[in-house]
N, C-alpha and C. Protein backbone atom coordinates (compact mmCIF):
# COMPACT_ATOMS: atom_id res chain seq x y z
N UNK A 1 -26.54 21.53 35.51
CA UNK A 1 -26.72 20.48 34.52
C UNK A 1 -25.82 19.31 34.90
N UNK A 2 -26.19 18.16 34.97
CA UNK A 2 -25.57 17.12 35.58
C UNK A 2 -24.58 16.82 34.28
N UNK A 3 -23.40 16.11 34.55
CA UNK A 3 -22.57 15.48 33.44
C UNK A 3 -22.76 13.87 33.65
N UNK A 4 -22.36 13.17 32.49
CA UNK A 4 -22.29 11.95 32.78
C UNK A 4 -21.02 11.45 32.96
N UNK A 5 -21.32 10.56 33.51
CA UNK A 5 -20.37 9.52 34.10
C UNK A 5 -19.62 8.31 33.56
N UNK A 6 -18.00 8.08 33.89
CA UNK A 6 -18.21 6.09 33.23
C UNK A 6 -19.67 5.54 33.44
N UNK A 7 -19.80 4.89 34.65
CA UNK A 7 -20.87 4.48 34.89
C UNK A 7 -22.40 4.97 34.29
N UNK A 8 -22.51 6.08 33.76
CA UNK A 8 -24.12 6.23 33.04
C UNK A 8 -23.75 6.13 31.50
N UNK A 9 -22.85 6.10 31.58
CA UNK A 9 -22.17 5.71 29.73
C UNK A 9 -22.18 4.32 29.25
N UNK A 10 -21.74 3.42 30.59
CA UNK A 10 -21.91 2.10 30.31
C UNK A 10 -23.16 1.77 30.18
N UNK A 11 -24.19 2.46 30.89
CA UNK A 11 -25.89 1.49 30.95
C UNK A 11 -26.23 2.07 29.71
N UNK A 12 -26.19 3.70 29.39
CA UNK A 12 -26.50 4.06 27.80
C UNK A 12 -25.80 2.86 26.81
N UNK A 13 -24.78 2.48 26.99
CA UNK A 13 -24.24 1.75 25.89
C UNK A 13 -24.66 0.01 25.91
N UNK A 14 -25.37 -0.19 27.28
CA UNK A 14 -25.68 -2.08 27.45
C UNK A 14 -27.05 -1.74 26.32
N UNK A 15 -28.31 -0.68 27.34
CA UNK A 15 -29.35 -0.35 26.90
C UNK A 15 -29.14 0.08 25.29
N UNK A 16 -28.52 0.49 24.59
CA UNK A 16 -28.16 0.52 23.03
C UNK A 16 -28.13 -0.86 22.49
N UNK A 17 -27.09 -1.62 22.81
CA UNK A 17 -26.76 -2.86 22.52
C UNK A 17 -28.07 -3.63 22.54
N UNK A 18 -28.65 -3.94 23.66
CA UNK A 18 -30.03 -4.32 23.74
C UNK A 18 -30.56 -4.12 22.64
N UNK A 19 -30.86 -2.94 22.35
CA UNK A 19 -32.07 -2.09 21.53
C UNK A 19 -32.16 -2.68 20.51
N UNK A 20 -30.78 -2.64 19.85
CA UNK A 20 -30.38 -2.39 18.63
C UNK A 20 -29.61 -3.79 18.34
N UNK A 21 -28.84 -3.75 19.17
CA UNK A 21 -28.14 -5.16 18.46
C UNK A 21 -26.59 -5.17 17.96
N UNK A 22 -25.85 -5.72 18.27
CA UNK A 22 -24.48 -6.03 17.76
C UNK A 22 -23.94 -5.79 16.09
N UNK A 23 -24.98 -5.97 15.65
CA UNK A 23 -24.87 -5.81 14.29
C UNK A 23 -25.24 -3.99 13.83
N UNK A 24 -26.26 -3.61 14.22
CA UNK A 24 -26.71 -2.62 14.05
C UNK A 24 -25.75 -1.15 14.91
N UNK A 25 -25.56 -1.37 16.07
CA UNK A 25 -24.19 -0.58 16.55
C UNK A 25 -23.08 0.17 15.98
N UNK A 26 -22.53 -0.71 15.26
CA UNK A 26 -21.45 0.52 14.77
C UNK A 26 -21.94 1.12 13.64
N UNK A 27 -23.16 0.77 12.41
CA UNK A 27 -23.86 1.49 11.87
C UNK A 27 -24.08 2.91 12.27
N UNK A 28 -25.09 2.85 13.43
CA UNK A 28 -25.43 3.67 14.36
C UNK A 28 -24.14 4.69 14.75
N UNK A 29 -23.55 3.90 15.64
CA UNK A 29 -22.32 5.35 15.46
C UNK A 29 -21.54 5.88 14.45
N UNK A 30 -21.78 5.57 13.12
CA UNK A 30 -20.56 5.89 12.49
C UNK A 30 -21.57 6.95 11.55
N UNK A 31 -23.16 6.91 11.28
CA UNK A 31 -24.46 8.07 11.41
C UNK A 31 -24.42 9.12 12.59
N UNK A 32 -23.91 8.51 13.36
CA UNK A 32 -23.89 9.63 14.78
C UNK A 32 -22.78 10.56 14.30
N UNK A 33 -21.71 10.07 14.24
CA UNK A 33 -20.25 10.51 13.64
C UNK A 33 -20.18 11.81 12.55
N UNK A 34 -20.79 11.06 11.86
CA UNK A 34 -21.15 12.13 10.59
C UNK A 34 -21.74 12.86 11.19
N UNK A 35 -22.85 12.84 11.46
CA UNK A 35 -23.69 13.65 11.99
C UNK A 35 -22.86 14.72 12.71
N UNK A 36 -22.24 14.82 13.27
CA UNK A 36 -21.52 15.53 14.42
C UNK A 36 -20.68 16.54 13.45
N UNK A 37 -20.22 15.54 12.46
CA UNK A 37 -19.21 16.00 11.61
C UNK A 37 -19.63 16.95 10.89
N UNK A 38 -20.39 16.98 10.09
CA UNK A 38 -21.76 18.13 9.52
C UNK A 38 -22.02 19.00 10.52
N UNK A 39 -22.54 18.75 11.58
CA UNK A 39 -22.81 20.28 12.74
C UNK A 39 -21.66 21.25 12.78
N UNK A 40 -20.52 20.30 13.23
CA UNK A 40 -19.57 21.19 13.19
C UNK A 40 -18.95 21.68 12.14
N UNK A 41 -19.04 21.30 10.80
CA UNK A 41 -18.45 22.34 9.29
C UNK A 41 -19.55 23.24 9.54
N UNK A 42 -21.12 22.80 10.01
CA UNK A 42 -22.27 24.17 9.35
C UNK A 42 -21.71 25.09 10.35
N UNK A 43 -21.07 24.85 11.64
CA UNK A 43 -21.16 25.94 12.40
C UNK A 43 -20.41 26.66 12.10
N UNK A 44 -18.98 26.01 11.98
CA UNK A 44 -17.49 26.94 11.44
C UNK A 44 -18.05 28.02 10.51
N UNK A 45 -18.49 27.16 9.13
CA UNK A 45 -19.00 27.96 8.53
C UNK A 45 -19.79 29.21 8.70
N UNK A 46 -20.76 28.62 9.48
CA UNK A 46 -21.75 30.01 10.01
C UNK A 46 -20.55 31.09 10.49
N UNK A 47 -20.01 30.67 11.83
CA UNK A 47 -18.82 31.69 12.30
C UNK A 47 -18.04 32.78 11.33
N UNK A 48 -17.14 32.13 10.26
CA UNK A 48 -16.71 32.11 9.38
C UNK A 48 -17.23 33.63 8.46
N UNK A 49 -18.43 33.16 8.18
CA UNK A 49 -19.17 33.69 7.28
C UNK A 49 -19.68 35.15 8.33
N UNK A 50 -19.88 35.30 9.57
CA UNK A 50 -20.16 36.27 10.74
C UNK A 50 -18.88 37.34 10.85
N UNK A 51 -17.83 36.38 11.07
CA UNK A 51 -16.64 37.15 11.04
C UNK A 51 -16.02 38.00 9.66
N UNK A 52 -16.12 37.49 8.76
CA UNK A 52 -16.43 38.38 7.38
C UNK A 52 -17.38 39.50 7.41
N UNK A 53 -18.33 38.93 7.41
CA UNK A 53 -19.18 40.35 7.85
C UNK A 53 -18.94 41.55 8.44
N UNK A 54 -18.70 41.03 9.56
CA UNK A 54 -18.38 42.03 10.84
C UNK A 54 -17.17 42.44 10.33
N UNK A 55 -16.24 42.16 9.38
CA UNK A 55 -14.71 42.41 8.61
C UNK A 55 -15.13 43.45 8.26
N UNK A 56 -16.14 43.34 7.28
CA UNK A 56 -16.33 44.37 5.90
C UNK A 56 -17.09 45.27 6.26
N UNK A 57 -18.01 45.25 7.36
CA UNK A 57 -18.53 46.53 8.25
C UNK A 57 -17.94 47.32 8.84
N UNK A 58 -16.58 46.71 9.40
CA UNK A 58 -15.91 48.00 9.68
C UNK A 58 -15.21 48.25 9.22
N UNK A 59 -14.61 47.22 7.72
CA UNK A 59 -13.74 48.33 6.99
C UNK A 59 -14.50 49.67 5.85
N UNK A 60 -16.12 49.32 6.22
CA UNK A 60 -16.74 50.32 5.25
C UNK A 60 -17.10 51.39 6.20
N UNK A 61 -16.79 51.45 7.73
CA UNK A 61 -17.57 51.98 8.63
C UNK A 61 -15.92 52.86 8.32
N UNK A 62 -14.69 52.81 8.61
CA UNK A 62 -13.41 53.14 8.66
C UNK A 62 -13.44 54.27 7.70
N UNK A 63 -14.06 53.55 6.35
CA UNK A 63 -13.95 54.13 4.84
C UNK A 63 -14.59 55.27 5.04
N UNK A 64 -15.89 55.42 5.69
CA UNK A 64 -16.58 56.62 5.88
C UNK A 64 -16.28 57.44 7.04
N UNK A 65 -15.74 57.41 7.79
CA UNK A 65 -15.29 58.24 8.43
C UNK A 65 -13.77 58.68 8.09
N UNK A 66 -13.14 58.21 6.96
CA UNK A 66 -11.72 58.94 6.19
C UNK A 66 -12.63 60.09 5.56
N UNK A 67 -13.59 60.03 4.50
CA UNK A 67 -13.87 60.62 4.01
C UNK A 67 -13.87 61.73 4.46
């Protein structure tokens, strides 16, 4: 998978400017922003919520084999 570069960051960012416009730009990123910001609480969360699980399975898996 290729990475990008300074250089392919700058033409993504002329070609934006173009598109969109000086005015419309930091709009745009600060929707991107959030955006990002939301993925990453749903994911923690998801994790979060996995690792609990997997907690309480084996402290019930533990529980039954004391018995």
């Amino acid at each position: 998978m290729p990475s990008l570069g300074f250089p392919e960051l700058v033409v993504i960012l002329i070609v934006a400017l173009l598109i969109f416009g000086p005015k419309k730009l930091p709009e745009i990123g600060r929707a991107f922003g959030r955006t990002i910001k939301e993925f990453k609480k749903g994911a923690k969360e998801i994790m979060e919520e996995d690792s609990d699980e997997k907690k309480s399975s084996e402290v019930k898996k533990d529980s039954e084999v004391q018995q």
